[in-house]
PDB file of N, CA and C in Angstrom:
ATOM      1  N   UNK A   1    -102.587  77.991  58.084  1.00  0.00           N
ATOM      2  CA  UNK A   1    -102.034  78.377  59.362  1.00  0.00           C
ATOM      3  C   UNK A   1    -102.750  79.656  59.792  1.00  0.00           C
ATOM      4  N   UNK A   2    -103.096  79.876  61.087  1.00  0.00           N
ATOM      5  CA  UNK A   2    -104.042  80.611  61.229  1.00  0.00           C
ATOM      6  C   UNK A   2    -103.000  81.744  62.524  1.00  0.00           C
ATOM      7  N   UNK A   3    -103.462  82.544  63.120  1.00  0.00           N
ATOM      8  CA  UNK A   3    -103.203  83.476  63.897  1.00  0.00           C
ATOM      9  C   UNK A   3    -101.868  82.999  65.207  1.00  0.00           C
ATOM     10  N   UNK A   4    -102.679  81.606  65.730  1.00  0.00           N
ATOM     11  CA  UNK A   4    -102.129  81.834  67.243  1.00  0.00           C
ATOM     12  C   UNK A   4    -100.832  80.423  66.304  1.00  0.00           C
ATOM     13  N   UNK A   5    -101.196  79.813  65.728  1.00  0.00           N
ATOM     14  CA  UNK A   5    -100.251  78.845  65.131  1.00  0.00           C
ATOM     15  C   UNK A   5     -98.621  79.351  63.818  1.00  0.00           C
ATOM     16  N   UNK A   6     -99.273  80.770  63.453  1.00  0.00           N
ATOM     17  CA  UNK A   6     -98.378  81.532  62.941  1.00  0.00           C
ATOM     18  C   UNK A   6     -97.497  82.372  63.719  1.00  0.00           C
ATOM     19  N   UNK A   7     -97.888  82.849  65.085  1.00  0.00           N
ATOM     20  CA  UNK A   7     -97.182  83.537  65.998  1.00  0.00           C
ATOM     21  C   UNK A   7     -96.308  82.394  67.014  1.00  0.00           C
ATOM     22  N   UNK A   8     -96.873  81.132  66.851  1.00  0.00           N
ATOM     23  CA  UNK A   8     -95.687  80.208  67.514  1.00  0.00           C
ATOM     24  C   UNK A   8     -94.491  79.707  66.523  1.00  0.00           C
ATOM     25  N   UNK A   9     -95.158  79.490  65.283  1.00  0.00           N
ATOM     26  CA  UNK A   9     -94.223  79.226  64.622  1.00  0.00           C
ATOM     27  C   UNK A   9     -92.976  80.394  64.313  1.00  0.00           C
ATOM     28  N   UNK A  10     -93.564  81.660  64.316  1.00  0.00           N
ATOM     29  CA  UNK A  10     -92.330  82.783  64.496  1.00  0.00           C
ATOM     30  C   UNK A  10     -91.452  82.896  65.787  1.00  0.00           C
ATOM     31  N   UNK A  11     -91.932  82.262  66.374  1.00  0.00           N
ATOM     32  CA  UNK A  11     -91.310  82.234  68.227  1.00  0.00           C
ATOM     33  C   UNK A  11     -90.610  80.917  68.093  1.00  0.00           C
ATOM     34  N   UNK A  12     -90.429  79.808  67.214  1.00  0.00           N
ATOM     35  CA  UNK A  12     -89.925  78.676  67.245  1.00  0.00           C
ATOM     36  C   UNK A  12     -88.703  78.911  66.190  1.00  0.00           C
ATOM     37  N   UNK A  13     -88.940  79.935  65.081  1.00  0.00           N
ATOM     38  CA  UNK A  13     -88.405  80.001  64.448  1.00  0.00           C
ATOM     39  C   UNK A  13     -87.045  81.352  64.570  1.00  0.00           C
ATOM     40  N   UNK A  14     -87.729  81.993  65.779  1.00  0.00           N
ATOM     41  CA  UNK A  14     -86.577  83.055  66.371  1.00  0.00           C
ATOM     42  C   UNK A  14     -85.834  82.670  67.463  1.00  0.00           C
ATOM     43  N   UNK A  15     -86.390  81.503  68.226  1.00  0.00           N
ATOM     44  CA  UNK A  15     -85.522  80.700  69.052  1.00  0.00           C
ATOM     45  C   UNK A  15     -84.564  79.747  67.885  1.00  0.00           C
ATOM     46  N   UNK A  16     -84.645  79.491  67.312  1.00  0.00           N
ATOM     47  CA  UNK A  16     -83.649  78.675  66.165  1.00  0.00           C
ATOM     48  C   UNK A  16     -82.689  79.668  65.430  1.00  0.00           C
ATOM     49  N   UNK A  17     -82.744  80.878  65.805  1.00  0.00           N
ATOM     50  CA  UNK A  17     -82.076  82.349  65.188  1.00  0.00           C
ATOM     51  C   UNK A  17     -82.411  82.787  64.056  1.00  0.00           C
ATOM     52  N   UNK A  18     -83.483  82.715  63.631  1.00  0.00           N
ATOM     53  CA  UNK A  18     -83.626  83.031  62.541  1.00  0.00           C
ATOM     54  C   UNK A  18     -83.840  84.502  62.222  1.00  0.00           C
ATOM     55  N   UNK A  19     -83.561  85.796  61.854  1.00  0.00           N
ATOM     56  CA  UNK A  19     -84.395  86.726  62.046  1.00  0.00           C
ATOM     57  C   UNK A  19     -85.823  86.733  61.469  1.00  0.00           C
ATOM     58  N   UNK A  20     -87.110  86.980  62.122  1.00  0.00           N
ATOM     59  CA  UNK A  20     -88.280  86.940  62.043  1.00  0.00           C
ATOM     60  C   UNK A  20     -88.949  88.187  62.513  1.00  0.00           C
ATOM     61  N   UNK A  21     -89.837  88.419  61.654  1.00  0.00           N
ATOM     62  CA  UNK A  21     -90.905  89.554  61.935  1.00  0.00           C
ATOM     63  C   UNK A  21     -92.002  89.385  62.102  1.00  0.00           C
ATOM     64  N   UNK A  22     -93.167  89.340  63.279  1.00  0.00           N
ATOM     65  CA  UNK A  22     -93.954  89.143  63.396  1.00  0.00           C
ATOM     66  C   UNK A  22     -95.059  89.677  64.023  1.00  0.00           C
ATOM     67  N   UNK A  23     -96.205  90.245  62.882  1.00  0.00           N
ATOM     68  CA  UNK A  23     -97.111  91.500  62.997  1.00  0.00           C
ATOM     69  C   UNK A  23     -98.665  91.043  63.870  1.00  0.00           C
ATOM     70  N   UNK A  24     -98.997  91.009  64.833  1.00  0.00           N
ATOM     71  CA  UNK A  24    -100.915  91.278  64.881  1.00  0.00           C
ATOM     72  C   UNK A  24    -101.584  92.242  64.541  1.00  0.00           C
ATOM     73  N   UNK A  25    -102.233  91.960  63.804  1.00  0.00           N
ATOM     74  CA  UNK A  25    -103.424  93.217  63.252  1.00  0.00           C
ATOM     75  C   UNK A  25    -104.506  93.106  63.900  1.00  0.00           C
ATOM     76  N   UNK A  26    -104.607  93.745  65.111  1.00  0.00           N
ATOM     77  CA  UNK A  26    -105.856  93.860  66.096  1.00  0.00           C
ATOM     78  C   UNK A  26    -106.870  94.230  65.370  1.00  0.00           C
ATOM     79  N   UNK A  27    -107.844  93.413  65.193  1.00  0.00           N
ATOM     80  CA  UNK A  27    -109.271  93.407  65.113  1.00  0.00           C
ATOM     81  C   UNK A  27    -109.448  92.906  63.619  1.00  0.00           C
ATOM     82  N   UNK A  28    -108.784  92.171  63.244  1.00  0.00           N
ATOM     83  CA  UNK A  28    -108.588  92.012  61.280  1.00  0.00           C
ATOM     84  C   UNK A  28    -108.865  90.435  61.260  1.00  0.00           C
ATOM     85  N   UNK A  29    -109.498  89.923  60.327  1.00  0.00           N
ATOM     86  CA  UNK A  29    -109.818  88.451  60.042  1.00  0.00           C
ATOM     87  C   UNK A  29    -107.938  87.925  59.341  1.00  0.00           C
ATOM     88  N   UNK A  30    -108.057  86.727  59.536  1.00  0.00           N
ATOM     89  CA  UNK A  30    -107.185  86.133  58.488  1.00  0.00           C
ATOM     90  C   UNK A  30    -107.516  86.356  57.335  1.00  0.00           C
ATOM     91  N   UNK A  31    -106.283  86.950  56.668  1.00  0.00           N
ATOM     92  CA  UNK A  31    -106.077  86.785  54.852  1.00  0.00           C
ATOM     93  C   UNK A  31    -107.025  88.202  54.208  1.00  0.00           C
ATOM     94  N   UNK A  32    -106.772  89.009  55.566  1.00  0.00           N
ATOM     95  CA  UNK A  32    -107.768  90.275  55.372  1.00  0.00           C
ATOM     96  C   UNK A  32    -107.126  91.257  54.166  1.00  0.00           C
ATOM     97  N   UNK A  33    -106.132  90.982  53.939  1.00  0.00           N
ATOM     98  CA  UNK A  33    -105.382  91.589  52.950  1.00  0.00           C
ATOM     99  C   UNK A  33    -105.955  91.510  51.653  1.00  0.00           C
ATOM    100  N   UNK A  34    -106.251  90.199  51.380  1.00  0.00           N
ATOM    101  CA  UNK A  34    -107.079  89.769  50.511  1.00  0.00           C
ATOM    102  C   UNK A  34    -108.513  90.027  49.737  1.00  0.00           C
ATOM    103  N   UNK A  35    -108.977  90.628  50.882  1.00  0.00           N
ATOM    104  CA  UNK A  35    -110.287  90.775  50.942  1.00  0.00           C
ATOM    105  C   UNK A  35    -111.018  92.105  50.241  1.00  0.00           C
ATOM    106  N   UNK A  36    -111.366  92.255  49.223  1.00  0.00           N
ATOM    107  CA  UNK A  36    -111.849  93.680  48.310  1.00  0.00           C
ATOM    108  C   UNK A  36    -112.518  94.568  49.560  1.00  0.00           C
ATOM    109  N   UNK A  37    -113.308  94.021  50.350  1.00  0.00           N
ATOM    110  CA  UNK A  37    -113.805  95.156  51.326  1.00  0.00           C
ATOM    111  C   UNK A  37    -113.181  95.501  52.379  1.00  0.00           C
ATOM    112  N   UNK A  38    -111.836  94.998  52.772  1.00  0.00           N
ATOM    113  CA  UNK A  38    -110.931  96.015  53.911  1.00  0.00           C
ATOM    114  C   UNK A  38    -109.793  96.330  53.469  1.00  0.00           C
ATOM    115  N   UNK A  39    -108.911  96.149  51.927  1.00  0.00           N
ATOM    116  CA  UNK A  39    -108.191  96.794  51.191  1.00  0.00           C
ATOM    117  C   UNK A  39    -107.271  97.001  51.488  1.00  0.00           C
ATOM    118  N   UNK A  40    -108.566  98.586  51.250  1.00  0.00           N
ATOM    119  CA  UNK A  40    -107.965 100.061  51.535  1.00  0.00           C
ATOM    120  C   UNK A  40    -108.258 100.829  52.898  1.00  0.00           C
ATOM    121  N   UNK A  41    -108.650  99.842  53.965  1.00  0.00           N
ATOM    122  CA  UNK A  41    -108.606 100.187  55.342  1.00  0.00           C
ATOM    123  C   UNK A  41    -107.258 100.885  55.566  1.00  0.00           C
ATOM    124  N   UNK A  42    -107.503 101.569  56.582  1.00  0.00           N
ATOM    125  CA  UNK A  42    -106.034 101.986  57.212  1.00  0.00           C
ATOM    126  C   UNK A  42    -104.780 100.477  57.872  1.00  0.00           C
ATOM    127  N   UNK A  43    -105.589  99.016  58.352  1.00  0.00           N
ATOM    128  CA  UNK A  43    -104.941  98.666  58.587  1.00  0.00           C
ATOM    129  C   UNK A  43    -104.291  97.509  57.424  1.00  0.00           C
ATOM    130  N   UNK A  44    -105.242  97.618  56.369  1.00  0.00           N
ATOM    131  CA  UNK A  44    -104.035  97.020  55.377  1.00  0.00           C
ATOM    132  C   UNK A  44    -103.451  97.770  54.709  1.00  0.00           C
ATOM    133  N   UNK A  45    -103.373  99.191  54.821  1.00  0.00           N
ATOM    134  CA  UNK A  45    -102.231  99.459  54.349  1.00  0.00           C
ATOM    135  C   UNK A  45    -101.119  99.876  55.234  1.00  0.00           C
ATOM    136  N   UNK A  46    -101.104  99.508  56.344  1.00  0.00           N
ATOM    137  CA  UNK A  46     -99.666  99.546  57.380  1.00  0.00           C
ATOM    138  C   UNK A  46     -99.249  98.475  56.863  1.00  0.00           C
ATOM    139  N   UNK A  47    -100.067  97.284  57.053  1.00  0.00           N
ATOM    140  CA  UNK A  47     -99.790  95.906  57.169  1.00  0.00           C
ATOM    141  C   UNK A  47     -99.247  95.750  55.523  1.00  0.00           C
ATOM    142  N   UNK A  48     -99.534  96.217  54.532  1.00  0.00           N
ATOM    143  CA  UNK A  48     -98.778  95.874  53.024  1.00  0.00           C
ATOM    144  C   UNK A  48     -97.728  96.600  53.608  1.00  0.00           C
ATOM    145  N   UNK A  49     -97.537  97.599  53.552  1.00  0.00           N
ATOM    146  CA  UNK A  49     -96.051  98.864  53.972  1.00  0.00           C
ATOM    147  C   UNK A  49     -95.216  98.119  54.719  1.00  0.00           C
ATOM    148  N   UNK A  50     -95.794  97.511  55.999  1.00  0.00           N
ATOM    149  CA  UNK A  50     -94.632  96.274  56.877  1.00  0.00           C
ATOM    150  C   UNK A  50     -94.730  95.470  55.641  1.00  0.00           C
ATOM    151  N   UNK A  51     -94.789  94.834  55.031  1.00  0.00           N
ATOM    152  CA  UNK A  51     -94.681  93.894  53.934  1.00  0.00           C
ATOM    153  C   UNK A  51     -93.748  94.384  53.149  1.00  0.00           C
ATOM    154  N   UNK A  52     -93.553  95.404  52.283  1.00  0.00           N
ATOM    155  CA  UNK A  52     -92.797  95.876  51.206  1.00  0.00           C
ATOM    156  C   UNK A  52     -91.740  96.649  51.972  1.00  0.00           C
ATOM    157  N   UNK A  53     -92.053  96.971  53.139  1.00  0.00           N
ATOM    158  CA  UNK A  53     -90.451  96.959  53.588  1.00  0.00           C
ATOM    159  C   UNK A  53     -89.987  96.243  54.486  1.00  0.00           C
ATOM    160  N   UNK A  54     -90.068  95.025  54.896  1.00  0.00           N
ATOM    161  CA  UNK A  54     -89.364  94.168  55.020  1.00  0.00           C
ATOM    162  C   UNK A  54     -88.847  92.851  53.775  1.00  0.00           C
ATOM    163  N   UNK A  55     -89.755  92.899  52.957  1.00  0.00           N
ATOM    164  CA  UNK A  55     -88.794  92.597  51.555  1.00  0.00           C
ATOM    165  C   UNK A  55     -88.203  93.368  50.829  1.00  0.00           C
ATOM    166  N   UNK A  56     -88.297  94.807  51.185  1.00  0.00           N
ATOM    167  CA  UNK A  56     -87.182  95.415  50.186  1.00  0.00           C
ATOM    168  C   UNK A  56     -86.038  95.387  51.189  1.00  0.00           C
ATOM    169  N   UNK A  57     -85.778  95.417  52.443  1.00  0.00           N
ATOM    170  CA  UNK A  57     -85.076  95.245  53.611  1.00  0.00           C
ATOM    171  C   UNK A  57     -84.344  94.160  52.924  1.00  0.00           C
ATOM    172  N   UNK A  58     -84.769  92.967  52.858  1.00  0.00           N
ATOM    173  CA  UNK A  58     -84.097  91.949  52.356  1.00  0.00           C
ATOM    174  C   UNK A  58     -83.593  91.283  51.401  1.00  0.00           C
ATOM    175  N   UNK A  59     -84.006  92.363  50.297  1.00  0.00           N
ATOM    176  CA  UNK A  59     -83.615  91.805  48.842  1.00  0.00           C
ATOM    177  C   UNK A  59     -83.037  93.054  48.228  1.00  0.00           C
ATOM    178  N   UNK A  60     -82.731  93.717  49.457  1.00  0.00           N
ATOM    179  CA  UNK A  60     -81.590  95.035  48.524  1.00  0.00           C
ATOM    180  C   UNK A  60     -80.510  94.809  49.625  1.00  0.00           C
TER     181      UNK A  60
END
C-alpha cells in the first residue's frame, strides 16, 4: 500500500469511526523509515516519535 492508497484507506476508516492517525512526510520515499541512509534524518525521527507515541497513547 503505497501513499495516496494509505491516506484513503485512513479517510474510509475514520468515516467508519474509527480513531485514526494519519501522517505525510513531505518529500520522503515509502518505507523511508527503513532505509539506513535517511534514519537519522530529522524527518524520521518525528515520524518514529509520532509512532511511539501514538502506541504508547494506546497501550497504556
Amino acid at each position: 500500500m503505497l501513499r495516496d492508497e494509505g491516506e484513503q484507506y485512513a479517510n474510509k476508516l475514520r468515516e467508519a469511526g474509527v480513531d485514526v492517525t494519519s501522517v505525510r512526510v513531505a518529500g520522503m520515499v515509502h518505507d523511508f523509515l527503513l532505509l539506513d541512509s535517511l534514519r537519522n534524518t530529522k524527518a524520521a525521527n518525528v515520524a518514529r516519535s509520532l509512532a511511539i507515541d501514538a502506541l504508547h497513547k494506546a497501550l497504556h
